[in-house]
Protein backbone atom coordinates (compact mmCIF):
# COMPACT_ATOMS: atom_id res chain seq x y z
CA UNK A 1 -25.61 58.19 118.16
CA UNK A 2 -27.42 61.33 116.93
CA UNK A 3 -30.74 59.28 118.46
CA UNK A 4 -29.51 58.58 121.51
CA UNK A 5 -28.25 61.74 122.69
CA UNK A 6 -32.43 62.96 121.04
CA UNK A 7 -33.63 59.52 123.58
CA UNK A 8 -32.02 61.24 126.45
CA UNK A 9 -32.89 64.78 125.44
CA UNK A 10 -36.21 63.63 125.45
CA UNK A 11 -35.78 61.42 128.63
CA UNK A 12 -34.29 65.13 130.33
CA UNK A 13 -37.74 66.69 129.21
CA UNK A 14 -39.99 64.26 130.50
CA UNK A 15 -38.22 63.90 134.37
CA UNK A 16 -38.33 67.85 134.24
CA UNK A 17 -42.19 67.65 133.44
CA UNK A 18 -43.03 65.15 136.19
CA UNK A 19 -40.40 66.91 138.34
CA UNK A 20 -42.03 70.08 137.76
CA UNK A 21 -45.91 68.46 138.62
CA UNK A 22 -44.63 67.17 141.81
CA UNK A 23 -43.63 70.60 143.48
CA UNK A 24 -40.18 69.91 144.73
CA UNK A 25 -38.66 72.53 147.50
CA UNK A 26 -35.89 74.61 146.81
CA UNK A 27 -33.45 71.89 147.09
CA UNK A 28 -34.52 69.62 144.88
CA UNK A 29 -35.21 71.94 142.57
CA UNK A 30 -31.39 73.24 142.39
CA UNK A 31 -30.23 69.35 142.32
CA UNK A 32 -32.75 68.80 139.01
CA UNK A 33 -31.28 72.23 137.61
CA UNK A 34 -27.50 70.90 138.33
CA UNK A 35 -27.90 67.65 136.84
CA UNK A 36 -29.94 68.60 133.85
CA UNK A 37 -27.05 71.26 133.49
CA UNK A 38 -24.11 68.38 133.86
CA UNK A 39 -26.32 65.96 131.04
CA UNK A 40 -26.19 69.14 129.07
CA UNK A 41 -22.66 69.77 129.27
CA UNK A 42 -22.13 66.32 128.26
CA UNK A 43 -23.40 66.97 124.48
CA UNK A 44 -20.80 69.74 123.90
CA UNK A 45 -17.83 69.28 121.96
CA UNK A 46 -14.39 70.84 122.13
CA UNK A 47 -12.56 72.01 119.44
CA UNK A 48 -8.82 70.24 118.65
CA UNK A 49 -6.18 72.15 119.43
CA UNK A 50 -5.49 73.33 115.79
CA UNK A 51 -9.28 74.36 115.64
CA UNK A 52 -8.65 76.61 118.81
CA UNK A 53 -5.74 78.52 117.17
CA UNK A 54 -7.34 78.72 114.00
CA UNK A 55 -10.52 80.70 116.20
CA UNK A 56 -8.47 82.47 118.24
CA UNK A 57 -6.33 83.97 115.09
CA UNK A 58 -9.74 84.77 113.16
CA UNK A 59 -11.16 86.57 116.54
CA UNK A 60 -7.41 88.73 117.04
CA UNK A 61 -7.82 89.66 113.38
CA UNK A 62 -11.52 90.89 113.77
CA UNK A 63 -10.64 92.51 116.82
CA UNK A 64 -7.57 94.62 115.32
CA UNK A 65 -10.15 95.32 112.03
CA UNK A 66 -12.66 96.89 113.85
CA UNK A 67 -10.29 98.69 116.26
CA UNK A 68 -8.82 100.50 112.97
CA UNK A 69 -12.02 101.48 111.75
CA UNK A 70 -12.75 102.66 114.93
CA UNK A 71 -10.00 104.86 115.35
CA UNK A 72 -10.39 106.04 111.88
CA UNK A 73 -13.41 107.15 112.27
CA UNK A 74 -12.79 109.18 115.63
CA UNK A 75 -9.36 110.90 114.20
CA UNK A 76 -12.33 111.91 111.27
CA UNK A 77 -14.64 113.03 113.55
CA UNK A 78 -12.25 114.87 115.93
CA UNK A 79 -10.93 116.27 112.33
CA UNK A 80 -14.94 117.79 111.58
CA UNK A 81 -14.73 118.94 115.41
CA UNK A 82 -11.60 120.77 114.76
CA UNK A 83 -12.85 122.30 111.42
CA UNK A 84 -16.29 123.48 112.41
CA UNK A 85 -15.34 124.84 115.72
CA UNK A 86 -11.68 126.50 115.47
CA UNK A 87 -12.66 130.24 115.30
CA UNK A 88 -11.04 132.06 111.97
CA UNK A 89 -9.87 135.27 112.39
């Protein structure tokens, strides 16, 4: 399978080549992008539906990580801003 989808990869090249030498108009040359594009879109695959929780958990968890650290990291630094600038009598 793996050389079939490399036969049509390479298939995809060489109409883009001879494409390309022949000068097509504006037209033609957003119908060669559109179908190379759909031939492309062809190779992807989608992750199951347990594989798509499983990312989405890992990506909520990174998210709420760096959001902490974040905020930690302000409150600290509004802390120093506090510190250095609150005049002492």
């Amino acid at each position: 399978m793996a050389d079939e989808q490399e036969q049509v990869t390479e298939d995809l090249v060489e109409r883009a080549k001879a494409d390309k030498a022949s000068k097509r108009n504006i037209f033609g040359r957003i119908a060669l992008f559109l179908k190379q594009s759909v031939g492309e879109l062809r190779k992807v695959t989608r992750p199951t539906w347990p594989e798509l929780r499983n990312y989405t958990g890992v990506v909520l968890a990174f998210v709420v990580v760096v959001m902490v650290i974040i905020s930690a990291l302000d409150w600290l630094f509004y802390q120093g801003v506090v510190f250095v600038f609150t005049p002492t009598a």
